[in-house]
C-alpha atoms as a PDB file:
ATOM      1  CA  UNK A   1     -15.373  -0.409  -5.325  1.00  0.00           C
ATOM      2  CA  UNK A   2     -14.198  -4.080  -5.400  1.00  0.00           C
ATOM      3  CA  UNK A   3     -11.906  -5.246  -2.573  1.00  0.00           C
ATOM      4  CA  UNK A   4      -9.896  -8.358  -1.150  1.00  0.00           C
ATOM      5  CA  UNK A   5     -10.075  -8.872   2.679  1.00  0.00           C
ATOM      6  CA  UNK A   6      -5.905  -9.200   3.336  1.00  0.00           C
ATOM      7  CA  UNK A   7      -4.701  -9.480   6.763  1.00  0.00           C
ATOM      8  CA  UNK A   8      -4.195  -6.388   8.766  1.00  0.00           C
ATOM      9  CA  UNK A   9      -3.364  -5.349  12.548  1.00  0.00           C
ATOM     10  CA  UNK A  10      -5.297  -2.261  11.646  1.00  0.00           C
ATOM     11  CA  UNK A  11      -8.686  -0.735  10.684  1.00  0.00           C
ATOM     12  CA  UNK A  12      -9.291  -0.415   7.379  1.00  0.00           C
ATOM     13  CA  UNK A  13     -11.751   1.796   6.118  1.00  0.00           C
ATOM     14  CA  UNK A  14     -14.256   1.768   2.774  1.00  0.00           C
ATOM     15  CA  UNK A  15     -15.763   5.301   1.761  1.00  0.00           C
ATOM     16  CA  UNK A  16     -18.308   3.641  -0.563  1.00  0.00           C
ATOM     17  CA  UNK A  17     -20.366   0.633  -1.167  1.00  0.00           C
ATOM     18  CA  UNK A  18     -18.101  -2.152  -1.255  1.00  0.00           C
ATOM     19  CA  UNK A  19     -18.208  -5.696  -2.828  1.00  0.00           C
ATOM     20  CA  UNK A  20     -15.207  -7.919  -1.372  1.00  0.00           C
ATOM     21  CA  UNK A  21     -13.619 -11.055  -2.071  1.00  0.00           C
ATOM     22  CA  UNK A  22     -12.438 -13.569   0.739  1.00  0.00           C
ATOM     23  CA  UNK A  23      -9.064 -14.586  -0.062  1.00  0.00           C
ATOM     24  CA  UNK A  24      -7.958 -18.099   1.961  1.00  0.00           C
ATOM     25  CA  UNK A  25      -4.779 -17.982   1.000  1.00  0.00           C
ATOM     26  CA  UNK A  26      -4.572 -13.565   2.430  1.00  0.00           C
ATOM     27  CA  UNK A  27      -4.028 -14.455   5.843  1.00  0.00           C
ATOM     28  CA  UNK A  28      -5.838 -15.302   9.229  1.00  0.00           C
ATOM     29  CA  UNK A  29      -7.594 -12.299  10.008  1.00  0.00           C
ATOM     30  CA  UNK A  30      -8.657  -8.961   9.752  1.00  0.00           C
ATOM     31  CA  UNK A  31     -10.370  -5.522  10.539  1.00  0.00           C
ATOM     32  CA  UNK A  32     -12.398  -3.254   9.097  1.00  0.00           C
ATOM     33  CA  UNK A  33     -14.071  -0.245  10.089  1.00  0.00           C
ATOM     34  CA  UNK A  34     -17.248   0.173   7.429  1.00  0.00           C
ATOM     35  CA  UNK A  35     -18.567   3.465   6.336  1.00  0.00           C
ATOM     36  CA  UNK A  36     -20.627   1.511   4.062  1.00  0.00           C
ATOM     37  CA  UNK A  37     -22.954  -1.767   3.758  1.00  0.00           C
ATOM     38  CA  UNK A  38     -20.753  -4.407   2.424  1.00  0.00           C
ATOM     39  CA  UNK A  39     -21.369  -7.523  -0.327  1.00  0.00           C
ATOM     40  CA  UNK A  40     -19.551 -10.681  -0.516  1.00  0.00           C
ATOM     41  CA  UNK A  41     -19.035 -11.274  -3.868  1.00  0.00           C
ATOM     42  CA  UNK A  42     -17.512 -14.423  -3.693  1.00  0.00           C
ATOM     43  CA  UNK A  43     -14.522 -16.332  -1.885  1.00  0.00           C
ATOM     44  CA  UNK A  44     -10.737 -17.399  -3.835  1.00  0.00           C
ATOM     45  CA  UNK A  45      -7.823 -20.061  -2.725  1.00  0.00           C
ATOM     46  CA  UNK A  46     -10.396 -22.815  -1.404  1.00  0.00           C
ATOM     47  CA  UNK A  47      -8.716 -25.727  -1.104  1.00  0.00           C
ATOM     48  CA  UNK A  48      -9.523 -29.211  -2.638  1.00  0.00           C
ATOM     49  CA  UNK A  49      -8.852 -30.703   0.443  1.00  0.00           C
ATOM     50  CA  UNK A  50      -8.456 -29.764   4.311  1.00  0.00           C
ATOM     51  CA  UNK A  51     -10.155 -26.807   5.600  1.00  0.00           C
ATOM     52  CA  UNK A  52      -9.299 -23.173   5.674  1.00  0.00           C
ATOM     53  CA  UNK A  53     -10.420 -20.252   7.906  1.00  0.00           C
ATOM     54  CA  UNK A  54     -10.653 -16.577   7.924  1.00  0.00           C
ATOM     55  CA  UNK A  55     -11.826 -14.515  10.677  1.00  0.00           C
ATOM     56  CA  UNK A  56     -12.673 -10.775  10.370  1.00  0.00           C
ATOM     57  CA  UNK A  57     -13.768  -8.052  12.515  1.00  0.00           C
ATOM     58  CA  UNK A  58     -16.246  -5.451  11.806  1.00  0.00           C
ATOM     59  CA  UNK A  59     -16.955  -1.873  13.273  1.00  0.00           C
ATOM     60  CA  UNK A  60     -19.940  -0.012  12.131  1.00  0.00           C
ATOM     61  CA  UNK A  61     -19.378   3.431  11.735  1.00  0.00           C
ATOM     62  CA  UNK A  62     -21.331   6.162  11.775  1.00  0.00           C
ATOM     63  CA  UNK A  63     -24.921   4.365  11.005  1.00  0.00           C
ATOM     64  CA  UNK A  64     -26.230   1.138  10.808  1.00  0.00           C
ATOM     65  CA  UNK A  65     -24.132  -1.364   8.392  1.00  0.00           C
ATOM     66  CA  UNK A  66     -25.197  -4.436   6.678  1.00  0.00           C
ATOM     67  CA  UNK A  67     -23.464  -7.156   5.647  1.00  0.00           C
ATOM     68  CA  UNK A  68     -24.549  -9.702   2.991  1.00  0.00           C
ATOM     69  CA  UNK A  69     -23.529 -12.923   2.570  1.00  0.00           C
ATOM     70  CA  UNK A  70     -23.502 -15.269  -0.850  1.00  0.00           C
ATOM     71  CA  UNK A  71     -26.658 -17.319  -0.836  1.00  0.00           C
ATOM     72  CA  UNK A  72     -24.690 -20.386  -1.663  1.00  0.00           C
ATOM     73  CA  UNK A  73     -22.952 -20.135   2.158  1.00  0.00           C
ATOM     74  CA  UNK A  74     -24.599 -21.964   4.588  1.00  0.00           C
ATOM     75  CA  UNK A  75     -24.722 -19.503   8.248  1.00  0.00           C
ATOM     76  CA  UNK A  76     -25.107 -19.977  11.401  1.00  0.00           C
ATOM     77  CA  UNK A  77     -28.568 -18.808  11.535  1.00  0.00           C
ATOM     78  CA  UNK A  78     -29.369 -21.221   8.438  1.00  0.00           C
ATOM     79  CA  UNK A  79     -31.228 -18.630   6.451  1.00  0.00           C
ATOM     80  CA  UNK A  80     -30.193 -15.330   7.106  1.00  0.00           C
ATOM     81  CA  UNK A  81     -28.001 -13.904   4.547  1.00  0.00           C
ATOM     82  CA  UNK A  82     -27.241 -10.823   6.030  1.00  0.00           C
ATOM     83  CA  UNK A  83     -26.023  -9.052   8.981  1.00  0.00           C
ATOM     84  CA  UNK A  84     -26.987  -5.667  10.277  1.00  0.00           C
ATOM     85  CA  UNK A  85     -24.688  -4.063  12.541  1.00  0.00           C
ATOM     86  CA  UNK A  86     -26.507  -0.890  14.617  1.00  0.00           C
ATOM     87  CA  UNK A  87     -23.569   2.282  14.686  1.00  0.00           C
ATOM     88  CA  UNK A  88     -20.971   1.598  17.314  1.00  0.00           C
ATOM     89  CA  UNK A  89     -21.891  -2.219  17.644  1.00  0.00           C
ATOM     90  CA  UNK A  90     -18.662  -4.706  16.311  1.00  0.00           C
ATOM     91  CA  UNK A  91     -19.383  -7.735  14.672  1.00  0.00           C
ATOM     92  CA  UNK A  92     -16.837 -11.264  14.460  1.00  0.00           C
ATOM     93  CA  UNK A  93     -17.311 -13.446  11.318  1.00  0.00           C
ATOM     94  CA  UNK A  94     -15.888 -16.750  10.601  1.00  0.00           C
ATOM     95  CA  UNK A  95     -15.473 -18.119   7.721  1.00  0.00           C
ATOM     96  CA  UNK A  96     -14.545 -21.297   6.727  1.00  0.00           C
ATOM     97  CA  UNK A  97     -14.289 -23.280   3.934  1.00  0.00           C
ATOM     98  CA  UNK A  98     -13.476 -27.033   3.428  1.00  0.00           C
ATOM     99  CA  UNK A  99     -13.990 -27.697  -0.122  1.00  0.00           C
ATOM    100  CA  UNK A 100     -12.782 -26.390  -3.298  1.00  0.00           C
ATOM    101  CA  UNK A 101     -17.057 -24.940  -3.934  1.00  0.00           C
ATOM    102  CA  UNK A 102     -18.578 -21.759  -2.728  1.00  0.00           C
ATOM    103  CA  UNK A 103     -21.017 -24.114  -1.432  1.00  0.00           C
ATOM    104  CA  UNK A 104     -18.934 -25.275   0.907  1.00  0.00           C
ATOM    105  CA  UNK A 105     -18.638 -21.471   2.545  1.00  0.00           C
ATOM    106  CA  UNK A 106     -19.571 -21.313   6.461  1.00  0.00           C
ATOM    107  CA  UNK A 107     -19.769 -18.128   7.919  1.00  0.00           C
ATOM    108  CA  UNK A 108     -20.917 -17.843  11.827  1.00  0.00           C
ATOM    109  CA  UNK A 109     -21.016 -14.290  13.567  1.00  0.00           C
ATOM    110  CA  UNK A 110     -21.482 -12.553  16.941  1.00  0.00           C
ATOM    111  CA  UNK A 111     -22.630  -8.799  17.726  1.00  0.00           C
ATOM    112  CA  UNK A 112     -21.097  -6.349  20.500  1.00  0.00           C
ATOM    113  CA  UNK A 113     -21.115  -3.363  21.981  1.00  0.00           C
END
């Protein structure tokens, strides 16, 4: 299933695998409540200039969820490309962007309970 993260007040939820697309121009932020692992495909809407930002909440449901990111996006932990979330833990990404590359993707996350 391919997706696009668009801003929503609610959870969202994903039955399968799913590969999604950050969309700059969707929105602020979101929530989603993953039955699944999840792939970032790639981001849209970066702009040539200035700096846009997306931030996204995730609940793992029912097992442990991973989340990977594009290896062209630099991270907060400088190498990892993924994130596991244990069941019942939420994670916060942010992602930014201030060029019009995917190589000039940041994502930074925290984990709670």
């Amino acid at each position: 299933t391919n997706g696009r993260i668009l801003y929503s007040a609610a959870l969202l939820s994903f039955s399968a695998a799913t590969n999604l697309v950050i969309d700059f121009d969707a929105g602020s932020q979101g929530a989603l409540t993953l039955s699944d692992n999840v792939n970032f495909q790639q981001t849209t809407n970066r702009p040539s200039a200035g700096v846009k930002n997306f931030v996204q909440k995730f609940y793992a449901g029912g097992a442990n969820r991973t989340l990977t990111w594009l290896s062209s996006w630099h991270t907060n932990a400088n190498s990892t490309l993924y994130l596991t979330l244990t069941n019942g833990t939420i994670g916060i990404a942010s992602f930014n962007v201030d060029g019009a590359s995917e190589t000039n993707v940041i994502v930074n996350w925290s984990v709670y309970n």
